[in-house]
C-alpha atoms as a PDB file:
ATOM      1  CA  UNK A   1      22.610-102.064  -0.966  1.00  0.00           C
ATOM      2  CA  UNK A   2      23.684 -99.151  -3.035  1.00  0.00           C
ATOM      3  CA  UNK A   3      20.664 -96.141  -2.798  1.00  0.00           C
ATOM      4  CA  UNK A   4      18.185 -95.887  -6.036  1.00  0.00           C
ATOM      5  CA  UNK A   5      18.807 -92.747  -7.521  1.00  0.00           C
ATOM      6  CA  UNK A   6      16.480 -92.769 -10.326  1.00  0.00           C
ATOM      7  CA  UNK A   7      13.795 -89.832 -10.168  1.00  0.00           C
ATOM      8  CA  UNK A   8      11.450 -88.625 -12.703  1.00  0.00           C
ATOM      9  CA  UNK A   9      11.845 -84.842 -14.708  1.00  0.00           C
ATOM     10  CA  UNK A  10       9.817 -83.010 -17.133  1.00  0.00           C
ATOM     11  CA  UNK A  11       8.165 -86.848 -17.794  1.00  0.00           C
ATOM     12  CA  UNK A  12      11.360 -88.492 -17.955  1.00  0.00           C
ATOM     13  CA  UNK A  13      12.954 -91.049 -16.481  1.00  0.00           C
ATOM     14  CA  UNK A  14      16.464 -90.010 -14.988  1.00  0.00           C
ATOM     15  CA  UNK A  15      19.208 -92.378 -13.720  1.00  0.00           C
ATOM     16  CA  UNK A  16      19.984 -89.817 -10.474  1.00  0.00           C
ATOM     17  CA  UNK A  17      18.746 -86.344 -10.451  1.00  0.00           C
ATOM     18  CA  UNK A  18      22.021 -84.584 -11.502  1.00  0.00           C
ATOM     19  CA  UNK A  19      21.622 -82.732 -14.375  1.00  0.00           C
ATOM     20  CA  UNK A  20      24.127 -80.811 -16.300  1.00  0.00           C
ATOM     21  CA  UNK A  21      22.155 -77.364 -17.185  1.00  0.00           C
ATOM     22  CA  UNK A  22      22.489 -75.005 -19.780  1.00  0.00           C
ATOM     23  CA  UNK A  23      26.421 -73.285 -20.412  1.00  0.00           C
ATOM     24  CA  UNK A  24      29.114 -73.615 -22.530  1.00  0.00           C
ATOM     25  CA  UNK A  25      29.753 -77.112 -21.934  1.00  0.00           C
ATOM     26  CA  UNK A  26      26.313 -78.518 -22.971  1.00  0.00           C
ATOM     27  CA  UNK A  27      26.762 -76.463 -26.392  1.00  0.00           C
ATOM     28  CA  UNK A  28      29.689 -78.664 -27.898  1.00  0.00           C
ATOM     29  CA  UNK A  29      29.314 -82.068 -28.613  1.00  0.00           C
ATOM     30  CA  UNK A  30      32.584 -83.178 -26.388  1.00  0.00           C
ATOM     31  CA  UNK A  31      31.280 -81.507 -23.517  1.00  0.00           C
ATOM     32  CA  UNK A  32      27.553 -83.413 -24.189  1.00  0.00           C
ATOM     33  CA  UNK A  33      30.420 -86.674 -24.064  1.00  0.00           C
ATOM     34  CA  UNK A  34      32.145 -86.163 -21.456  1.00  0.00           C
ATOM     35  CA  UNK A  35      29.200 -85.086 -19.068  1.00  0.00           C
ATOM     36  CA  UNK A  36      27.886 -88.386 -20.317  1.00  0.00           C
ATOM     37  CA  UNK A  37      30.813 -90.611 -19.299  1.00  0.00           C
ATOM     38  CA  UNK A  38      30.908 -88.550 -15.696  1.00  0.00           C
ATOM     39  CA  UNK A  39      27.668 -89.619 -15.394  1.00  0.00           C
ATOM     40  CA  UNK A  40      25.286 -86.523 -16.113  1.00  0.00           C
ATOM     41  CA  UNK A  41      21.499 -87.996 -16.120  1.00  0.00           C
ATOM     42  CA  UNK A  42      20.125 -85.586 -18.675  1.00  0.00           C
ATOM     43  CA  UNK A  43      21.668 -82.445 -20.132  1.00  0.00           C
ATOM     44  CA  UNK A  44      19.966 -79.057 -20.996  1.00  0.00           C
ATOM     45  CA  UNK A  45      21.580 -77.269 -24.326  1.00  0.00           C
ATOM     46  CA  UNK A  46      21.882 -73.571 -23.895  1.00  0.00           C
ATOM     47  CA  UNK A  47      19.241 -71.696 -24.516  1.00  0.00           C
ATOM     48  CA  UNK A  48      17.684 -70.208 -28.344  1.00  0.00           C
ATOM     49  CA  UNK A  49      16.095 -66.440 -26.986  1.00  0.00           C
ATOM     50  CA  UNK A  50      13.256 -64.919 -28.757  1.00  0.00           C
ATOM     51  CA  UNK A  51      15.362 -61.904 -29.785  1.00  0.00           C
ATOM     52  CA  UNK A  52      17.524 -64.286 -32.260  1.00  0.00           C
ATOM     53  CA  UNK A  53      15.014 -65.609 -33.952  1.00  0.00           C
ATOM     54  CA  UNK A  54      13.051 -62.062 -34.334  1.00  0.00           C
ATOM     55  CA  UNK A  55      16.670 -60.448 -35.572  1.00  0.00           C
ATOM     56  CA  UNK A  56      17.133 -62.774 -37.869  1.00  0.00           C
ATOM     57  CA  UNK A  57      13.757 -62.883 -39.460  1.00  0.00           C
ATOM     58  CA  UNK A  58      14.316 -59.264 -39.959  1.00  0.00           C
ATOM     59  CA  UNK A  59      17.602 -59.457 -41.406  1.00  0.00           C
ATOM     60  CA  UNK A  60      16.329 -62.024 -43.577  1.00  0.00           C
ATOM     61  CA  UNK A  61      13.103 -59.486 -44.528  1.00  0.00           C
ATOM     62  CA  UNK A  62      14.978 -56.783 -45.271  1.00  0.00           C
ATOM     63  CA  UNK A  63      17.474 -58.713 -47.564  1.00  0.00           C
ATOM     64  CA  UNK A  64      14.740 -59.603 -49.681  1.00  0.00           C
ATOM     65  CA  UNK A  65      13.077 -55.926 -49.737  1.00  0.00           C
ATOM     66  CA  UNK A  66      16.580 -54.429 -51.049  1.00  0.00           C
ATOM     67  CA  UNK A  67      17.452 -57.585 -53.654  1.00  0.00           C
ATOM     68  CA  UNK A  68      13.979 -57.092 -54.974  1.00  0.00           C
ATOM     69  CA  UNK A  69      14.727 -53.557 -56.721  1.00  0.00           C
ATOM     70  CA  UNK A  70      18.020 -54.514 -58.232  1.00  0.00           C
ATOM     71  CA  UNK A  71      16.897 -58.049 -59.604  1.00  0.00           C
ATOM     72  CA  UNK A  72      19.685 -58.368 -62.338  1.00  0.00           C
ATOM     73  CA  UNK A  73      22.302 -57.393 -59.348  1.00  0.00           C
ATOM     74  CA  UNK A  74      20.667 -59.425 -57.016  1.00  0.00           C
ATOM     75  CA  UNK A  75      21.891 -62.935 -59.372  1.00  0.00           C
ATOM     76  CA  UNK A  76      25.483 -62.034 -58.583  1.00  0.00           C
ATOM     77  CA  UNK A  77      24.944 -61.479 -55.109  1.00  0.00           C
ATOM     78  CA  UNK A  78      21.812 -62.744 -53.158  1.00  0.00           C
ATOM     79  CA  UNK A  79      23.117 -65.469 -50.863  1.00  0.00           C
ATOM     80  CA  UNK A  80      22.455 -69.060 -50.994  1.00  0.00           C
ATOM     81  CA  UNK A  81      19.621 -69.023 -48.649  1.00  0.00           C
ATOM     82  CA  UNK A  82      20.129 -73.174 -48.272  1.00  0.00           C
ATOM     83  CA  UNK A  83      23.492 -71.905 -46.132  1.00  0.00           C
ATOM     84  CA  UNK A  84      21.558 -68.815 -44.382  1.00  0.00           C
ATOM     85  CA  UNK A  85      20.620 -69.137 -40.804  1.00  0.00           C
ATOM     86  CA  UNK A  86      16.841 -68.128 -40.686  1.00  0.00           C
ATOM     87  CA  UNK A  87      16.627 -68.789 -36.821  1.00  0.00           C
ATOM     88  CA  UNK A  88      16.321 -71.233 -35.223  1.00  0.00           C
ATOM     89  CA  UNK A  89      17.563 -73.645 -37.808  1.00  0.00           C
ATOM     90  CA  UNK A  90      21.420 -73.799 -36.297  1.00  0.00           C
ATOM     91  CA  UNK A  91      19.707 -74.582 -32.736  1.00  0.00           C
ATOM     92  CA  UNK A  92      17.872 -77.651 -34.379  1.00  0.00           C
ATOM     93  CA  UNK A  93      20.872 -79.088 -36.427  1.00  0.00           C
ATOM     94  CA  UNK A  94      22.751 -78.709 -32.632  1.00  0.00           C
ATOM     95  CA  UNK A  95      19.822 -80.842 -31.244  1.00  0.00           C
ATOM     96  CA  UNK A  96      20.108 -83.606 -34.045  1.00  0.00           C
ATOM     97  CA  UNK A  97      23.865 -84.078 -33.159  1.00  0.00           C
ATOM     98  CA  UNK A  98      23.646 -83.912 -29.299  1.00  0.00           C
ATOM     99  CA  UNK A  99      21.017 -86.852 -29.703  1.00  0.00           C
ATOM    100  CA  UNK A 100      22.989 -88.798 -32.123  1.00  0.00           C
ATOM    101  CA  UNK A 101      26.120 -88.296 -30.005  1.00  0.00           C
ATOM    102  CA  UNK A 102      24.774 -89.375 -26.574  1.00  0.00           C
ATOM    103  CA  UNK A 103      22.357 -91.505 -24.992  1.00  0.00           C
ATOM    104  CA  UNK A 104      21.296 -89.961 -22.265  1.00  0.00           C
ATOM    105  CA  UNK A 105      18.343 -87.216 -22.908  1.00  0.00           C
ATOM    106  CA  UNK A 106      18.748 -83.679 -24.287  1.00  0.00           C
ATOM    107  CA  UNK A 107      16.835 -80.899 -23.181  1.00  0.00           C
ATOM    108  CA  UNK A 108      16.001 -77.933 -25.138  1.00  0.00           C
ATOM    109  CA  UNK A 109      16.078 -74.285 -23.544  1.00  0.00           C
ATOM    110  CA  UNK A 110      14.118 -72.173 -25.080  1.00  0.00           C
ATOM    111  CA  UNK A 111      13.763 -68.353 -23.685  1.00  0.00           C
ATOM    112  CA  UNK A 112      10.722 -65.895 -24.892  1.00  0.00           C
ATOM    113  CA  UNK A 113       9.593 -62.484 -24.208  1.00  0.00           C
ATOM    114  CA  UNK A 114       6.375 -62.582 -25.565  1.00  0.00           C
ATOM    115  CA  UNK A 115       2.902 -65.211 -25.364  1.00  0.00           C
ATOM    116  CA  UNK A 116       2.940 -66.958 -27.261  1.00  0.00           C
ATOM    117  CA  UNK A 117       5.506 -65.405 -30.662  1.00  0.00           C
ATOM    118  CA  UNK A 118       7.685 -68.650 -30.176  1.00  0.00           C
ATOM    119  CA  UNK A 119       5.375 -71.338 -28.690  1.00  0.00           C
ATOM    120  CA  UNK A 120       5.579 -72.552 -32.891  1.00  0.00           C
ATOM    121  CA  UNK A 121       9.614 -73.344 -32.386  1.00  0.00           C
ATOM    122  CA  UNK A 122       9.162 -75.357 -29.373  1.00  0.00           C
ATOM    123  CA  UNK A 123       7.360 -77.685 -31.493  1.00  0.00           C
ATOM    124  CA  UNK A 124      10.160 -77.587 -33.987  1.00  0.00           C
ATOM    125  CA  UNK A 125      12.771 -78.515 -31.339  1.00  0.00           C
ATOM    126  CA  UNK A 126      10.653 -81.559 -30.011  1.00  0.00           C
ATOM    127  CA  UNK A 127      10.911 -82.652 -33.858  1.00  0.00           C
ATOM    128  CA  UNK A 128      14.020 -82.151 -34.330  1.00  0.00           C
ATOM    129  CA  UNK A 129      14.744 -85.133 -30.784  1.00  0.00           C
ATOM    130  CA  UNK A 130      14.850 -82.523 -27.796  1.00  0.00           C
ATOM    131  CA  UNK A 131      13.242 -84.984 -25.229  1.00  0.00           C
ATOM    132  CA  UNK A 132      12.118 -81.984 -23.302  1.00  0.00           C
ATOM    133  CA  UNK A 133      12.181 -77.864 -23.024  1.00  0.00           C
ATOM    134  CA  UNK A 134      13.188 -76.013 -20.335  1.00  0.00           C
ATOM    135  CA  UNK A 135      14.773 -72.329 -19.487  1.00  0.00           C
ATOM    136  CA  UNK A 136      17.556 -72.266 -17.469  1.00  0.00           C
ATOM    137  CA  UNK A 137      18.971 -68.398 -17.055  1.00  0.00           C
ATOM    138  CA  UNK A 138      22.673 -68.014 -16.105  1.00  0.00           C
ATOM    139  CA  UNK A 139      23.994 -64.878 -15.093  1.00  0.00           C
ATOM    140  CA  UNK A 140      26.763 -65.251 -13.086  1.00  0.00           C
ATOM    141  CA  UNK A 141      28.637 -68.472 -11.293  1.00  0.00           C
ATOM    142  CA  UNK A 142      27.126 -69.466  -8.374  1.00  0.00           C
ATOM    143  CA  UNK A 143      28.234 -70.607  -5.004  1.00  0.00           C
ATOM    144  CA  UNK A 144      26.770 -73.121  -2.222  1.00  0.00           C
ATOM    145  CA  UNK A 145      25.304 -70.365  -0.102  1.00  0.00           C
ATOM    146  CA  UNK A 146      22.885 -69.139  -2.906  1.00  0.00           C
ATOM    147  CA  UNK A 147      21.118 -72.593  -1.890  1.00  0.00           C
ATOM    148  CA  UNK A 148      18.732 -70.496   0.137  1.00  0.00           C
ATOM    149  CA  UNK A 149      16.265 -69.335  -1.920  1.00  0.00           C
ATOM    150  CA  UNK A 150      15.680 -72.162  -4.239  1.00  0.00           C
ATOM    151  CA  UNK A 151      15.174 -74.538  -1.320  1.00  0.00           C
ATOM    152  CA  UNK A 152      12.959 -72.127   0.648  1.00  0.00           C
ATOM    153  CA  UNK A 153      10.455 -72.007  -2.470  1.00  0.00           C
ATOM    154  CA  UNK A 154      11.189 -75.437  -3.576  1.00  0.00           C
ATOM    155  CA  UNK A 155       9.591 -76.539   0.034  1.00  0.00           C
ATOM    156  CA  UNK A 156       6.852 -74.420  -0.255  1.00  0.00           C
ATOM    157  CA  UNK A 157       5.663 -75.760  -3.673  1.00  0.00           C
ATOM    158  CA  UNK A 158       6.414 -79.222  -3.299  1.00  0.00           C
ATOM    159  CA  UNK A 159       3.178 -81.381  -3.400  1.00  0.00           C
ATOM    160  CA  UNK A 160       1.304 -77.947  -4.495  1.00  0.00           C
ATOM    161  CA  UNK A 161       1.790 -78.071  -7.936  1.00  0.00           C
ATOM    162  CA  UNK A 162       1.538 -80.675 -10.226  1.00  0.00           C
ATOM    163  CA  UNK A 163       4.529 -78.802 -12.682  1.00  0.00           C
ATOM    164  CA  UNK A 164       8.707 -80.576 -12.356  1.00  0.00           C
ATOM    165  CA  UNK A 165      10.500 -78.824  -9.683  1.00  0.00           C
ATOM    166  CA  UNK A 166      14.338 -78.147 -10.499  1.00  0.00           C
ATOM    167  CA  UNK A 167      17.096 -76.626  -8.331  1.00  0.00           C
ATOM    168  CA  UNK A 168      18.875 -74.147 -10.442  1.00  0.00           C
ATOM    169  CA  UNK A 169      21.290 -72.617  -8.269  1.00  0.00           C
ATOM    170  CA  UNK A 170      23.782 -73.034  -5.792  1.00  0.00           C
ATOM    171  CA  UNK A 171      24.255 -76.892  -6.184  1.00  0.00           C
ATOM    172  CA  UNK A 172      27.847 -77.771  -5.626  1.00  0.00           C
ATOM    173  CA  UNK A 173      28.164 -80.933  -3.838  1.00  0.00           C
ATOM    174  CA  UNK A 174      26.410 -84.200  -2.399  1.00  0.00           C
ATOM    175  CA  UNK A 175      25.390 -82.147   0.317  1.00  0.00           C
ATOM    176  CA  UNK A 176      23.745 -79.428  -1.520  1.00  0.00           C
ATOM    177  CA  UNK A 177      21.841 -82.309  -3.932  1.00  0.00           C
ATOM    178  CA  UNK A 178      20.351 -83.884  -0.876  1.00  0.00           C
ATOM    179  CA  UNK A 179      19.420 -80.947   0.940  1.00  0.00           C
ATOM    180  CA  UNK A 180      17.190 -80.035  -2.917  1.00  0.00           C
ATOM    181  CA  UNK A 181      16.103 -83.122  -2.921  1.00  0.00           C
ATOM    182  CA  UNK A 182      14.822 -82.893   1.002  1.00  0.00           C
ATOM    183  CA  UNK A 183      13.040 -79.693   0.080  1.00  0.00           C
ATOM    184  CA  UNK A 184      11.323 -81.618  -2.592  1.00  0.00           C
ATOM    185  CA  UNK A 185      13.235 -81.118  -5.754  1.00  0.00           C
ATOM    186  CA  UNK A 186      13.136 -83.696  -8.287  1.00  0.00           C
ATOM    187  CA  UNK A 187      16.109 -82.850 -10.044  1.00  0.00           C
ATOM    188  CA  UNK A 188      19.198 -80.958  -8.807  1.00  0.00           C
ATOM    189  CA  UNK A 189      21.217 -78.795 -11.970  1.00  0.00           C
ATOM    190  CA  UNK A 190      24.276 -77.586 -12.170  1.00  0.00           C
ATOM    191  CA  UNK A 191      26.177 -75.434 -14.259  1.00  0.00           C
ATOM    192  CA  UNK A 192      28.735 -72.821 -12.219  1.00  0.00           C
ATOM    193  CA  UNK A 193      29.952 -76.395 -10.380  1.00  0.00           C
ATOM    194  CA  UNK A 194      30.708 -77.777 -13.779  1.00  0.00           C
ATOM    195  CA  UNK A 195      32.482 -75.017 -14.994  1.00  0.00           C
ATOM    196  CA  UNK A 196      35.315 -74.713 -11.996  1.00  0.00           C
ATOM    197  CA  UNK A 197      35.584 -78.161 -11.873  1.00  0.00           C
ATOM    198  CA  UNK A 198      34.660 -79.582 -15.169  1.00  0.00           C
ATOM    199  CA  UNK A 199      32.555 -82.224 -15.879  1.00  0.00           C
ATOM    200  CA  UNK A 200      34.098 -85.037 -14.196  1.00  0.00           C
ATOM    201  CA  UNK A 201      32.792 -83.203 -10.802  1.00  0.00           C
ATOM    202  CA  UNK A 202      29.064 -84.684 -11.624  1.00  0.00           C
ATOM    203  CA  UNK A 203      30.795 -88.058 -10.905  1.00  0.00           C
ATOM    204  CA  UNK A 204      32.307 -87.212  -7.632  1.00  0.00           C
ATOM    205  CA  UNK A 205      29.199 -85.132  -6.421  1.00  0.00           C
ATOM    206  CA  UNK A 206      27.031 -88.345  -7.030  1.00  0.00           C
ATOM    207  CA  UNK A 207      29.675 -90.149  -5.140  1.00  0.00           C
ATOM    208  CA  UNK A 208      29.056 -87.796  -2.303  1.00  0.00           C
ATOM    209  CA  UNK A 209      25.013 -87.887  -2.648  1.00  0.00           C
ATOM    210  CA  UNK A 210      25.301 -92.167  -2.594  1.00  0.00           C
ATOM    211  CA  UNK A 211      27.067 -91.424   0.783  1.00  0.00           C
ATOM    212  CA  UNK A 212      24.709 -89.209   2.346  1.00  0.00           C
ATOM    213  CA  UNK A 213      22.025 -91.278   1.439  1.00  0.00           C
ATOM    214  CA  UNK A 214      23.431 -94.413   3.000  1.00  0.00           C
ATOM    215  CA  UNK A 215      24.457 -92.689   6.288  1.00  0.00           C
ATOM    216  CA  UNK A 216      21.179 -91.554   6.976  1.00  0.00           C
ATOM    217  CA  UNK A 217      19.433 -94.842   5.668  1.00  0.00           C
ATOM    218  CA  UNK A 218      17.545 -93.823   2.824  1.00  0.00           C
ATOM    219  CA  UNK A 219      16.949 -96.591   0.213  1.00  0.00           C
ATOM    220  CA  UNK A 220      16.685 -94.148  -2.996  1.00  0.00           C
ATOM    221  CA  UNK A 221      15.826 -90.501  -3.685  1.00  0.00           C
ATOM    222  CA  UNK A 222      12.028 -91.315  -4.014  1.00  0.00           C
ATOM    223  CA  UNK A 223      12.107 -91.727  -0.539  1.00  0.00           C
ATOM    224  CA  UNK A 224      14.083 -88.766   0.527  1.00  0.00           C
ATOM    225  CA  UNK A 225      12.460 -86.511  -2.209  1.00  0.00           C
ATOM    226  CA  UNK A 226       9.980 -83.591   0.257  1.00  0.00           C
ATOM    227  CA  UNK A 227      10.574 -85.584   3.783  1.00  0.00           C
ATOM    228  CA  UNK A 228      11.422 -81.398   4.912  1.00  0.00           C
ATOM    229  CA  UNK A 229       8.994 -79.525   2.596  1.00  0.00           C
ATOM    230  CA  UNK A 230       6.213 -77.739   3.864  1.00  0.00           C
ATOM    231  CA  UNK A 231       3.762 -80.229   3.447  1.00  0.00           C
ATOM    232  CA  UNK A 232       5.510 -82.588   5.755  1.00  0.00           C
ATOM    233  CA  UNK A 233       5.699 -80.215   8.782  1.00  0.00           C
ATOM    234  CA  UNK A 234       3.021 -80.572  11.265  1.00  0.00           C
ATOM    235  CA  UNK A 235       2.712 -76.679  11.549  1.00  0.00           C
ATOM    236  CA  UNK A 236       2.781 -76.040   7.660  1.00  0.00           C
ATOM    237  CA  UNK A 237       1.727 -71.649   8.801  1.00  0.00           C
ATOM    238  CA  UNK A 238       4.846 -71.791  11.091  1.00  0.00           C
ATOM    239  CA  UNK A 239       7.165 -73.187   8.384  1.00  0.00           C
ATOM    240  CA  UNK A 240       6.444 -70.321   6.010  1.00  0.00           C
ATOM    241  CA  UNK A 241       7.576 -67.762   9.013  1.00  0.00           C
ATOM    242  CA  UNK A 242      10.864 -69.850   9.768  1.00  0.00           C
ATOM    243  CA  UNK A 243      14.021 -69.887   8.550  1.00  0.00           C
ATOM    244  CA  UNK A 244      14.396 -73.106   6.631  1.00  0.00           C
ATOM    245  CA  UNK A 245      17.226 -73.067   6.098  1.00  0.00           C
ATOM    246  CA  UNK A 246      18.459 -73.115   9.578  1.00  0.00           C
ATOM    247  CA  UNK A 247      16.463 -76.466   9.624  1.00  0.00           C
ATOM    248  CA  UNK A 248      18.565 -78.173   7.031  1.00  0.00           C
ATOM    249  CA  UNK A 249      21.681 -76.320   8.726  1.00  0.00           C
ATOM    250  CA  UNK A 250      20.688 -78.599  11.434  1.00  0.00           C
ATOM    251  CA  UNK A 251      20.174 -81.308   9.328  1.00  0.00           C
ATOM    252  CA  UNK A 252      23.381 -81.508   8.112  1.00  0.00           C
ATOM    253  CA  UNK A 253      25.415 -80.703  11.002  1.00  0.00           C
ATOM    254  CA  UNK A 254      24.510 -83.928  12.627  1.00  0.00           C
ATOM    255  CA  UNK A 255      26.020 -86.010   9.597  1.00  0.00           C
ATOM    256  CA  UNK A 256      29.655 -86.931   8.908  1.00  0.00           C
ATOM    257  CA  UNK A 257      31.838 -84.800   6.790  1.00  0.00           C
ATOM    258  CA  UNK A 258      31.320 -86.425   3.165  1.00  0.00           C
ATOM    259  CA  UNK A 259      35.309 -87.126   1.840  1.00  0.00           C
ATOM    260  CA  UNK A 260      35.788 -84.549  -0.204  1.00  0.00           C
ATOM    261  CA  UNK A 261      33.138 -82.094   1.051  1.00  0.00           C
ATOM    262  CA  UNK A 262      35.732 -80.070   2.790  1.00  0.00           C
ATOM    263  CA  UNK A 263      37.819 -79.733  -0.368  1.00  0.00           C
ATOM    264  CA  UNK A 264      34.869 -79.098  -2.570  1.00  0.00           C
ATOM    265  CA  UNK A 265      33.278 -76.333  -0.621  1.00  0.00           C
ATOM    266  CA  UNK A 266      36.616 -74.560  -0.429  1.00  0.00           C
ATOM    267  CA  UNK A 267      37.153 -74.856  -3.997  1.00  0.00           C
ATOM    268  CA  UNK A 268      33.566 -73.528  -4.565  1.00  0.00           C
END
């Protein structure tokens, strides 16, 4: 029987927990497509920042200040403010077509600076069909052994907070999804993966996760989801001091070779 990947995110119901975060390819409406047909369970759009929407309501402020003393000039040359970009108004129209062009849900990324200045857009997002928010920063591309950290911390908050935990960073293959998803991560994203390989690679890297699963006998994600957090070791203190990583190290070195592991990691 083929493992259940379905897990839950941010309230939603996913089909596996591969999730296409925010870059270049979630911002066009063939990219949104053709994560979609590779199999993508959700997508995150890149991310609106604070500073554009405080830039342009400045722009827009002084426009109107400098039109207002030269009112007869001002008919031949104030703009047509139904065309100007106030904000976040380009963001929402992107929203409205990602949802009309695929099924499968669209998550906003909004990024702020300040509590509470641009808490009012997320509800204008949400309006406009983003299923969900989240913030997703992307400085560079990432590689497999940047895993580290985000499983180390996913493991320790697993089961202590109530909030969606997502691996951000570092996931490149089957492998590297099912060693999140061991720590306790409900979804694993990926963006530098998706960029070297394009977004057919979220097909083969659930082909890879399906694998591991079944050689290790786990029936679905649900039941592989935290089984090496921190709340599952029977000295929780002595966890935090170890290396966990070295723990899934050995994890993994028992296991077969996934096909196309080799390759991937190489690649990556």
């Amino acid at each position: 029987m083929t493992p259940d990947l379905r897990t839950r995110y941010l309230g939603l119901e996913l089909r596996s927990p591969l999730v296409a975060s925010a870059s270049p390819l979630t911002g066009e409406l063939d990219g949104l497509r053709r994560l979609q047909d590779a199999g993508a369970a959700a997508a995150v759009l890149p991310s609106l920042f604070e500073e554009q929407l405080t830039h342009d309501q400045v722009e827009l402020d002084r426009l109107l200040e400098t039109t207002a003393e030269h009112v007869g000039e001002a008919l031949s040359y104030f703009p047509d403010l139904s065309d100007y970009n106030t904000g976040p108004s380009s963001y929402l129209e992107l929203i409205g077509k990602a949802k009309r062009a695929v099924a499968i849900p669209v998550i906003a990324s909004l990024n702020g600076t300040t509590p509470g200045g641009w808490v009012r857009h997320a509800r204008r997002m949400q309006d406009a069909g983003a299923d969900a928010l989240d913030v997703v920063p992307r400085l560079m591309l990432s590689g497999s052994d940047e895993l580290r950290l985000p499983l180390r911390w996913i493991a320790i908050l697993y089961g202590q907070v109530s909030a969606s935990l997502a691996a951000t960073s570092g996931v490149h293959t089957g492998m590297d999804a099912a060693k999140v998803l061991l720590a306790g991560a409900d979804v694993a994203m990926m963006t530098s993966a998706l960029l070297r390989h394009g977004p057919g690679h979220v097909a083969e890297v659930e082909r890879q996760l399906v694998a591991v699963l079944e050689e290790h006998d786990f029936a679905s994600v649900a039941e592989l989801r935290g089984s090496m957090s921190r709340r599952s070791m029977p000295d929780p203190a002595g966890f935090e001091r170890a290396n966990y990583v070295r723990t899934l190290a050995s994890w993994s070195s028992h296991s077969a070779v996934v096909p196309g592991q080799a390759a991937t990691r190489a690649n990556g």
